[in-house]
Protein backbone atom coordinates (compact mmCIF):
# COMPACT_ATOMS: atom_id res chain seq x y z
CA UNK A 1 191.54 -19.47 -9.23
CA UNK A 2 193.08 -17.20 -11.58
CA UNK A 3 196.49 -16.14 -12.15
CA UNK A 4 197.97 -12.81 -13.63
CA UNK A 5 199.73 -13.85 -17.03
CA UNK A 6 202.64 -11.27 -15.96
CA UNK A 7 204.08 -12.01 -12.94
CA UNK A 8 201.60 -15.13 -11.68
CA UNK A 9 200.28 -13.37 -8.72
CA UNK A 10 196.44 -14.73 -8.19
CA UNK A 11 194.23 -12.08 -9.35
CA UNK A 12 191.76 -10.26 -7.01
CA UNK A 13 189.44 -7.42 -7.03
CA UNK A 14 188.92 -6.75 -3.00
CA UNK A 15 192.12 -4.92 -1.95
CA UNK A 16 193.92 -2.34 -4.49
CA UNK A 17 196.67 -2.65 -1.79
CA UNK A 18 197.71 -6.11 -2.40
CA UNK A 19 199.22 -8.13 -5.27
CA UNK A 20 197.10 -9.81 -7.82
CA UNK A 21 194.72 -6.48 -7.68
CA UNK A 22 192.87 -5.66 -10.76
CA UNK A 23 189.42 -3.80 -11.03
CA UNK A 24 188.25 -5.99 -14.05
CA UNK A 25 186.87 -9.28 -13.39
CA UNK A 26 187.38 -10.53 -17.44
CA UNK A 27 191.33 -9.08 -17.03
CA UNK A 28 194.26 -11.38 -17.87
CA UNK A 29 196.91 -8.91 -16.09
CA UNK A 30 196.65 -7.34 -12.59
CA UNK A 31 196.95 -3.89 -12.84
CA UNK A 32 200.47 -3.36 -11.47
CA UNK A 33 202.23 -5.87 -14.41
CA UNK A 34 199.77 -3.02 -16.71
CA UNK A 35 201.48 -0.15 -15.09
CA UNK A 36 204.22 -1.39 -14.80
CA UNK A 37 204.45 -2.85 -18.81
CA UNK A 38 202.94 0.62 -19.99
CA UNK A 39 204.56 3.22 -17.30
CA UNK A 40 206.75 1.54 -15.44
CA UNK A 41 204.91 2.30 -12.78
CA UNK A 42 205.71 0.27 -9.21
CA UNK A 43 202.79 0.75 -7.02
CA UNK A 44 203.56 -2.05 -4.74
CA UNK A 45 206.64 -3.15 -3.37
CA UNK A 46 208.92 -5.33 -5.80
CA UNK A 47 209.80 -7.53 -2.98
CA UNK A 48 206.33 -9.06 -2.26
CA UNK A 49 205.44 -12.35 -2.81
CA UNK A 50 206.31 -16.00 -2.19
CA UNK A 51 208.88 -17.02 0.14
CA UNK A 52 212.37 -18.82 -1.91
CA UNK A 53 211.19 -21.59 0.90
CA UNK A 54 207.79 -22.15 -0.92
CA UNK A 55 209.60 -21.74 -4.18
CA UNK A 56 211.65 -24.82 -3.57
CA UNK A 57 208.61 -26.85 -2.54
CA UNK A 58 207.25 -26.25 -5.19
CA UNK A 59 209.53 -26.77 -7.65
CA UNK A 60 210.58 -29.86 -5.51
CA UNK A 61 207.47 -31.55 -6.78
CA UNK A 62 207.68 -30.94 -10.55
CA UNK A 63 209.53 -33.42 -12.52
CA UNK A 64 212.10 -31.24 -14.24
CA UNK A 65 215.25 -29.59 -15.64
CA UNK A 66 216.23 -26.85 -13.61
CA UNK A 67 217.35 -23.84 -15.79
CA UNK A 68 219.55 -21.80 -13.52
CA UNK A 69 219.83 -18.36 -15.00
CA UNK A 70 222.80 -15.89 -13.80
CA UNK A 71 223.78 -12.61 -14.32
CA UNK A 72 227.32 -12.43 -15.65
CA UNK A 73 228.06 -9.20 -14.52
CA UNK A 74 226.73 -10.73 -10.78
CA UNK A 75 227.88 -13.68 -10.82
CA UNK A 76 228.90 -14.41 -7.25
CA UNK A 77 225.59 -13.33 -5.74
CA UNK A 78 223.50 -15.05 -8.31
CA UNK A 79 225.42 -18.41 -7.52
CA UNK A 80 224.92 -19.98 -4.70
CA UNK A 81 226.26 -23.60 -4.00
CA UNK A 82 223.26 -23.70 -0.77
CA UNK A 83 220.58 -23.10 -3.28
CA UNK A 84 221.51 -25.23 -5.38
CA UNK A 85 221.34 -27.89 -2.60
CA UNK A 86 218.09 -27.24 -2.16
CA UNK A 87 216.47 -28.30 -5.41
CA UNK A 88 217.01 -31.86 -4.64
CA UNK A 89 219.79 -32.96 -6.86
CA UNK A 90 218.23 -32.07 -9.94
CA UNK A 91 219.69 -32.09 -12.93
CA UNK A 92 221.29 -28.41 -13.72
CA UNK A 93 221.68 -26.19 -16.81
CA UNK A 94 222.96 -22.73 -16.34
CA UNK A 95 222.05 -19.77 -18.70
CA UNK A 96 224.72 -17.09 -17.85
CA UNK A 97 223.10 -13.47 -19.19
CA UNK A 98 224.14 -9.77 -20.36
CA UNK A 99 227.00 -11.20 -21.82
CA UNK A 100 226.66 -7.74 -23.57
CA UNK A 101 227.45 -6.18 -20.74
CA UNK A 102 231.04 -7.39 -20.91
CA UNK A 103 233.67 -5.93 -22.69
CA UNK A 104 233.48 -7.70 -26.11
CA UNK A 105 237.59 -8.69 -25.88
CA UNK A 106 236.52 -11.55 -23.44
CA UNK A 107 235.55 -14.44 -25.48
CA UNK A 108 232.99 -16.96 -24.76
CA UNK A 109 235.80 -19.91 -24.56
CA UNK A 110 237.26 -17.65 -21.50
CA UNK A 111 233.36 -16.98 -20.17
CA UNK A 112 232.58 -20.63 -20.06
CA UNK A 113 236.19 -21.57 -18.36
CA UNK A 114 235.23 -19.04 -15.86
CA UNK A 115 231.47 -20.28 -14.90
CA UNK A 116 232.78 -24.07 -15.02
CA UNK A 117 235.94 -23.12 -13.14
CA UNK A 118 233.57 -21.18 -10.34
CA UNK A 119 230.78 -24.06 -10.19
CA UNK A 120 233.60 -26.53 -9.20
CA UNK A 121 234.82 -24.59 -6.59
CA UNK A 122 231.41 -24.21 -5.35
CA UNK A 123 230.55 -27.62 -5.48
CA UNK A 124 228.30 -27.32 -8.13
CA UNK A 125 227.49 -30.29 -10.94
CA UNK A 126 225.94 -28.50 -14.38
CA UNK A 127 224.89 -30.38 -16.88
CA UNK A 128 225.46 -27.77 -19.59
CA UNK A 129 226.36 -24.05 -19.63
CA UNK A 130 225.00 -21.46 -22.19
CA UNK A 131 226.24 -17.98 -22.62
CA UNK A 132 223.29 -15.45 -23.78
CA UNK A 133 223.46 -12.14 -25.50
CA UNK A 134 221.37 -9.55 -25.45
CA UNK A 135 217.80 -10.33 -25.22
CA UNK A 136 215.98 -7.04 -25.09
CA UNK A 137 216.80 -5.61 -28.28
CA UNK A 138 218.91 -8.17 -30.38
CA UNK A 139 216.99 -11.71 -29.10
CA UNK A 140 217.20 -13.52 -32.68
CA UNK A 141 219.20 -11.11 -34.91
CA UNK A 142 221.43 -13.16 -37.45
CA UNK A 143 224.29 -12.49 -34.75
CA UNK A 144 222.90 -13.74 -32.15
CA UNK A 145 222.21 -17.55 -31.75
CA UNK A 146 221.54 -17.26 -27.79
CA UNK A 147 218.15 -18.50 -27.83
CA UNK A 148 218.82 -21.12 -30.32
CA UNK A 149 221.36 -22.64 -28.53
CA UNK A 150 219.44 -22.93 -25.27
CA UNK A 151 216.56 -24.02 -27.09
CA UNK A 152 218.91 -26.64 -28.34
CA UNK A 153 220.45 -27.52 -25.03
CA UNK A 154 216.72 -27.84 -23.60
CA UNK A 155 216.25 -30.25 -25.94
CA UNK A 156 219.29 -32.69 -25.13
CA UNK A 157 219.06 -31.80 -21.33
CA UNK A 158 215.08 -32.24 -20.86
CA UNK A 159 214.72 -36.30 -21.49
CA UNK A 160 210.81 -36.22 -21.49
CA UNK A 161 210.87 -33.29 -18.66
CA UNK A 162 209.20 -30.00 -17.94
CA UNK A 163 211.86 -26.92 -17.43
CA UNK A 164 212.16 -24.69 -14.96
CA UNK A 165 213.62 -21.27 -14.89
CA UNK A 166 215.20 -20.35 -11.30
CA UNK A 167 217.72 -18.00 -10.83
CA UNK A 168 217.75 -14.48 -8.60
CA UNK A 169 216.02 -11.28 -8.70
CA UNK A 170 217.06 -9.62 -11.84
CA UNK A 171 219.11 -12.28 -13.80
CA UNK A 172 216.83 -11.99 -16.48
CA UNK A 173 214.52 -15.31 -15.84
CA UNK A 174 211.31 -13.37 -17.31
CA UNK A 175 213.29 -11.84 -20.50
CA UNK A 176 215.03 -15.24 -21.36
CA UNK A 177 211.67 -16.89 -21.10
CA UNK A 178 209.66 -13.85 -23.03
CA UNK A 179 212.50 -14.52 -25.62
CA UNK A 180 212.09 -18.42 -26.17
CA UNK A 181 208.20 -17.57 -26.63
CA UNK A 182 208.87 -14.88 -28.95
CA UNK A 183 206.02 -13.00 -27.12
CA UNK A 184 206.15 -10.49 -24.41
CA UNK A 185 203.65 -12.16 -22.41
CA UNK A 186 205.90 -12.31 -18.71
CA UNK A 187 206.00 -8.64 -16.92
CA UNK A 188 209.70 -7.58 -16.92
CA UNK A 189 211.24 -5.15 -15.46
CA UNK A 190 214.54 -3.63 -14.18
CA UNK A 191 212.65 -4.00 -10.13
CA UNK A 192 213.92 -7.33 -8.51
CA UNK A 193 211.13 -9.53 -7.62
CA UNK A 194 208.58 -8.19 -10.36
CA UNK A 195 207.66 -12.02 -11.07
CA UNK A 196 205.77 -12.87 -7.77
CA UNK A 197 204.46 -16.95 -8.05
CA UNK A 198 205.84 -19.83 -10.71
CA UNK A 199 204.10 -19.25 -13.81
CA UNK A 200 203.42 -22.32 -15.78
CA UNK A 201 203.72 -21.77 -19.85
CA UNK A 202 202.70 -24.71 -22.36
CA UNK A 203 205.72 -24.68 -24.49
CA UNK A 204 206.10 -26.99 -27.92
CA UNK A 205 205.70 -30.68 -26.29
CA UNK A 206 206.12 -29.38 -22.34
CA UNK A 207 205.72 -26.98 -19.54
CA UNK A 208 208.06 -24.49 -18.99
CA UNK A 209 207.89 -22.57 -15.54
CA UNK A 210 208.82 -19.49 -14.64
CA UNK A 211 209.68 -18.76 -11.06
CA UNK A 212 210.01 -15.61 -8.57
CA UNK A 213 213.24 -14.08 -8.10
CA UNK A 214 215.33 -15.76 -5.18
CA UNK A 215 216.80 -12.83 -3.44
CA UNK A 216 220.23 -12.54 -2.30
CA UNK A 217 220.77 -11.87 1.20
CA UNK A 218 224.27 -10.18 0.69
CA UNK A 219 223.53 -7.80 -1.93
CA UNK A 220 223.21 -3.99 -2.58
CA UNK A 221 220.12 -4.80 -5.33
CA UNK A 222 218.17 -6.62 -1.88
CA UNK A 223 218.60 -3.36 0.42
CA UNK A 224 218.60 -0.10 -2.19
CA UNK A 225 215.65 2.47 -2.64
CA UNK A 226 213.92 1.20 -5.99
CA UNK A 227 214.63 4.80 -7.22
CA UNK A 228 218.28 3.92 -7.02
CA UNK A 229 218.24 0.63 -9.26
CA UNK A 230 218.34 2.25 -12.71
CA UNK A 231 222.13 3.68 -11.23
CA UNK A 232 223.15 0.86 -9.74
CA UNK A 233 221.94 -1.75 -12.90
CA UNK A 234 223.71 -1.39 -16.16
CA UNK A 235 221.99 -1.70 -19.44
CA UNK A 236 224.87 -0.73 -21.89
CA UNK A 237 228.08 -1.90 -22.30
CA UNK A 238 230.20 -1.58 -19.25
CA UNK A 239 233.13 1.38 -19.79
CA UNK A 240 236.05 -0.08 -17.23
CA UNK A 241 237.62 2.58 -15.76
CA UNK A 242 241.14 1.78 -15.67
CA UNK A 243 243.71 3.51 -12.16
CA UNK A 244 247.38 3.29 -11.87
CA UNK A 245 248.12 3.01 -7.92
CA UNK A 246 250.80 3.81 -6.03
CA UNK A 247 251.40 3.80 -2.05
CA UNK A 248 247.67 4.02 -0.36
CA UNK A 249 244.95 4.60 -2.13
CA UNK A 250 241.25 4.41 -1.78
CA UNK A 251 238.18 4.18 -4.14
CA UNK A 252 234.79 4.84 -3.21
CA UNK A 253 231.88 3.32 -5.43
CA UNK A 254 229.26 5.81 -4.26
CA UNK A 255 228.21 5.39 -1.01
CA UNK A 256 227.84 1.65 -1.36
CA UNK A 257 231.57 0.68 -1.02
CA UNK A 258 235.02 1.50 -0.37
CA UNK A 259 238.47 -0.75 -1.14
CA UNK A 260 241.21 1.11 0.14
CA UNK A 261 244.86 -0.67 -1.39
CA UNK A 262 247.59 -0.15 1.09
CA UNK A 263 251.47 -0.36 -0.02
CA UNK A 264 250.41 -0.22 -3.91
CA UNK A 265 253.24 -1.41 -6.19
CA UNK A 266 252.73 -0.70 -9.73
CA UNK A 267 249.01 -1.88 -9.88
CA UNK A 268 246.60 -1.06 -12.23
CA UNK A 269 242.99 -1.48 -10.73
CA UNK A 270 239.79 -1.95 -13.30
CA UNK A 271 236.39 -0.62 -12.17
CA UNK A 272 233.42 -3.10 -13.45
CA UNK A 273 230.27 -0.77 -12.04
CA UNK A 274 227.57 0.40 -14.10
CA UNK A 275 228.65 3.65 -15.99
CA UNK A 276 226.07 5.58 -14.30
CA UNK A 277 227.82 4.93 -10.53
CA UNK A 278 230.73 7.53 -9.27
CA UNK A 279 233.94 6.30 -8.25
CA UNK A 280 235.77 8.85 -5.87
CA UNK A 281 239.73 8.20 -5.74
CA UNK A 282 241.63 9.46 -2.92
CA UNK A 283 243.88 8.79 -0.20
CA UNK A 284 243.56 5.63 2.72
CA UNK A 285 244.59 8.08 5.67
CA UNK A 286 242.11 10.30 4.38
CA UNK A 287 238.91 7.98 3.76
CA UNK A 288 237.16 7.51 7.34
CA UNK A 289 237.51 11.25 7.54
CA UNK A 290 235.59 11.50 3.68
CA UNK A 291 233.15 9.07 4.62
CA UNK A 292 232.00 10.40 7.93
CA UNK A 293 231.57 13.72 6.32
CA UNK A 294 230.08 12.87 2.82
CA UNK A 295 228.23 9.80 3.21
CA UNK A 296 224.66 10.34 2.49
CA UNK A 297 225.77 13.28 0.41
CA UNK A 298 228.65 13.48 -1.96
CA UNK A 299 229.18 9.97 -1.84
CA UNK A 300 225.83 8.69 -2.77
CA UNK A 301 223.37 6.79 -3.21
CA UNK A 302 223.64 4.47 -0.01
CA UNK A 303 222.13 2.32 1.92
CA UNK A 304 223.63 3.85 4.94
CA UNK A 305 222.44 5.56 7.42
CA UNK A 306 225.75 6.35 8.78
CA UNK A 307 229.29 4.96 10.11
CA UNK A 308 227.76 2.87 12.48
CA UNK A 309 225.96 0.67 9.41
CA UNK A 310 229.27 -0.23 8.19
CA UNK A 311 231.93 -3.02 8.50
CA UNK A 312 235.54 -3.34 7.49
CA UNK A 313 237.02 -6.92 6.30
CA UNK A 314 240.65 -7.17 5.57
CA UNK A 315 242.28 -8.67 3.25
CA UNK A 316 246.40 -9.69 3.13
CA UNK A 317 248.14 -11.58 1.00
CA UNK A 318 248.63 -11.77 -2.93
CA UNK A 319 245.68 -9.86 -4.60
CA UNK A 320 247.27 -10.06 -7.80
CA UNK A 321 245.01 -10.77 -10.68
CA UNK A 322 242.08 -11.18 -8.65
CA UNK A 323 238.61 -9.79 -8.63
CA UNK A 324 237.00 -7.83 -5.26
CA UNK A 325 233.55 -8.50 -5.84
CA UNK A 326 230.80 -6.32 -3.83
CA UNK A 327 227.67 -8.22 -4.17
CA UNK A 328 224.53 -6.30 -6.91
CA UNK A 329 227.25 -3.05 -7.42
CA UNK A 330 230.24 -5.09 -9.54
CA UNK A 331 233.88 -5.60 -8.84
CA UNK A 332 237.83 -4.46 -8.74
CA UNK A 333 240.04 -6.62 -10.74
CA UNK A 334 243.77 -6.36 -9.29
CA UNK A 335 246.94 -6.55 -10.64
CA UNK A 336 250.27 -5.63 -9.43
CA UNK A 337 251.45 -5.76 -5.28
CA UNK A 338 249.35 -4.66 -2.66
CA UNK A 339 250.75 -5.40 1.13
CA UNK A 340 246.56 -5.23 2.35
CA UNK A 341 243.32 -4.77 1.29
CA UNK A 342 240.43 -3.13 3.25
CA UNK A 343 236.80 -3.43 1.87
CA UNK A 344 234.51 -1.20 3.70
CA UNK A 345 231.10 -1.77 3.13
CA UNK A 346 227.29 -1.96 4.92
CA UNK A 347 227.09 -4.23 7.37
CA UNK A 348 223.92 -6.77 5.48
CA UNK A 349 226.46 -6.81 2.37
CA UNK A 350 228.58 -9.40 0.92
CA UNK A 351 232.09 -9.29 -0.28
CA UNK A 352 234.15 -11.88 -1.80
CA UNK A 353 237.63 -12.08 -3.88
CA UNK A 354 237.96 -14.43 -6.70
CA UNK A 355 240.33 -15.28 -9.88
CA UNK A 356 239.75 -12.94 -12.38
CA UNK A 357 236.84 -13.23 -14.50
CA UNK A 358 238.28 -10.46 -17.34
């Protein structure tokens, strides 16, 4: 039985419609990770392939590290305490990505206080934490020891074991492990779910797996068209967009999310969203009215049909120097009173409010 190199999928030659299809019986690649690496081409459905059930099992059985990559700019969605339960108590070392994406003011001392803050609350033991840079263009320039350092916490972490690279869709698993080979040899891509069964990689003295994308229930990246991702993923440097609020105001984050602040008090809310989403600012009394005209239109893209798709969760008490965090879109940090917070939002996604990360 063989496997495709780029996403692990077990190559075939029967059914063009299914993964694993290639029309060469010598190839190393199917021929969507070759479309895909050379056009970007997705001509199957980026959320194929095994179950986060079958993942577990199988990683159940290996005897090693888990490397639990998340997306700093994603954090909440990408950690979850109940998948973490699943892998058996391993032993844990997170990999926290796109660091870059962050404005460069928040060090890494404030980063790592943040992850090891969040994993407590969550219930979560880590063994280690590293904070990666940018792996797609500046892997191992002279400024950035990213890879080093995880090579080097592999190495203290690993006592005699294989590693494994879990995480979800998107977090970078494929790029971080592309990066520690020096060779582009696992398909990446800005589609969740491009790698679609573990692939195992002799590395130095062990094996190092990569694994599919676990995908999050609660969030905007699981639901979108795949036409929409390049809007709603960021690959530059965030730009925060800074508003001064006073009485009731409401911002709309496409048509993926409002947070309408009621009885605003000197606050200054910060936009985290990639650059290339719209934020609409208006007023509270006036937003049901905006969105039952607009969705779908001006307020775009969505994931929702209509007003019916939606649900409201409220929020009182202090908000102060917290974070409103929509699962795959990005978060709110507020400061200053607010009497009550409404997050509007489609009903399959997942809102939460945390300290501050920024």
């Amino acid at each position: 039985m063989r496997k495709c190199q780029g996403c692990g999928a077990v190559l075939q030659s029967e059914d063009a419609k299914k993964i694993g299809y290639t029309p060469k019986s010598d190839a190393l690649i199917c021929q969507r990770c070759f479309r895909l690496t050379h056009y970007n081409d997705a001509m199957v459905s980026y959320r194929q392939g095994i179950s986060a059930d079958e993942v577990f099992q199988k990683v159940n059985q290996l005897d090693a590290l888990i490397c639990y990559v998340v997306d700093l700019f994603d954090f909440e969605a990408g950690l979850f305490s109940r998948i973490m339960a699943r892998s058996k108590n391993k032993e844990i070392l997170l990999a926290a990505t796109k660091r870059d994406l962050l404005p460069r003011s928040v060090g890494y001392d404030k980063i790592s206080h943040f992850i090891v803050r969040r994993c407590k609350e969550e219930g979560i033991d880590l063994k280690g934490v590293v904070v990666v840079e940018d792996l797609v263009h500046h892997a191992k320039s002279d400024n950035n020891p990213s890879v080093e350092n995880l090579v080097e916490a592999i190495k203290v972490l690993r006592k005699d074991r294989d590693v494994v690279m879990m995480g979800m869709a998107n977090a970078g698993k494929s790029t971080l492990v592309n990066a520690l080979l020096d060779r582009s040899q696992i398909t990446t891509s800005p589609h969740p779910g491009t790698t679609l069964d573990l692939i195992e990689i002799e590395y130095e003295d062990f094996k190092l797996y990569d694994t599919p994308g676990l995908l999050a229930n609660g969030s905007v990246l699981t639901y979108c068209d795949d036409s929409d991702l390049k809007k709603l993923i960021p690959h530059k440097p965030i730009k925060p967009i800074v508003y001064q609020l006073k009485g009731n105001q409401s911002l709309s984050i496409g048509g993926y999310a409002r947070v309408d602040l009621w009885g605003c008090e000197g606050v200054s809310a910060t936009c985290y969203f990639s650059n290339e989403m719209k934020i609409h600012r208006g007023k509270c009394e006036k937003a049901d009215e905006l969105w039952q005209n607009h969705l779908g239109k001006e307020l775009s893209p969505t994931i929702s049909k209509d007003l019916s798709d939606l649900k409201k969760m409220t929020y009182q008490g202090n908000i102060d120097g917290q974070d409103i965090v929509i699962f795959g879109l990005g978060f709110v940090c507020v400061r200053g009173k607010v009497n009550k917070v409404d997050v509007v939002v489609d009903e399959k996604v997942s809102v939460t409010f945390r300290k501050a990360m920024i």
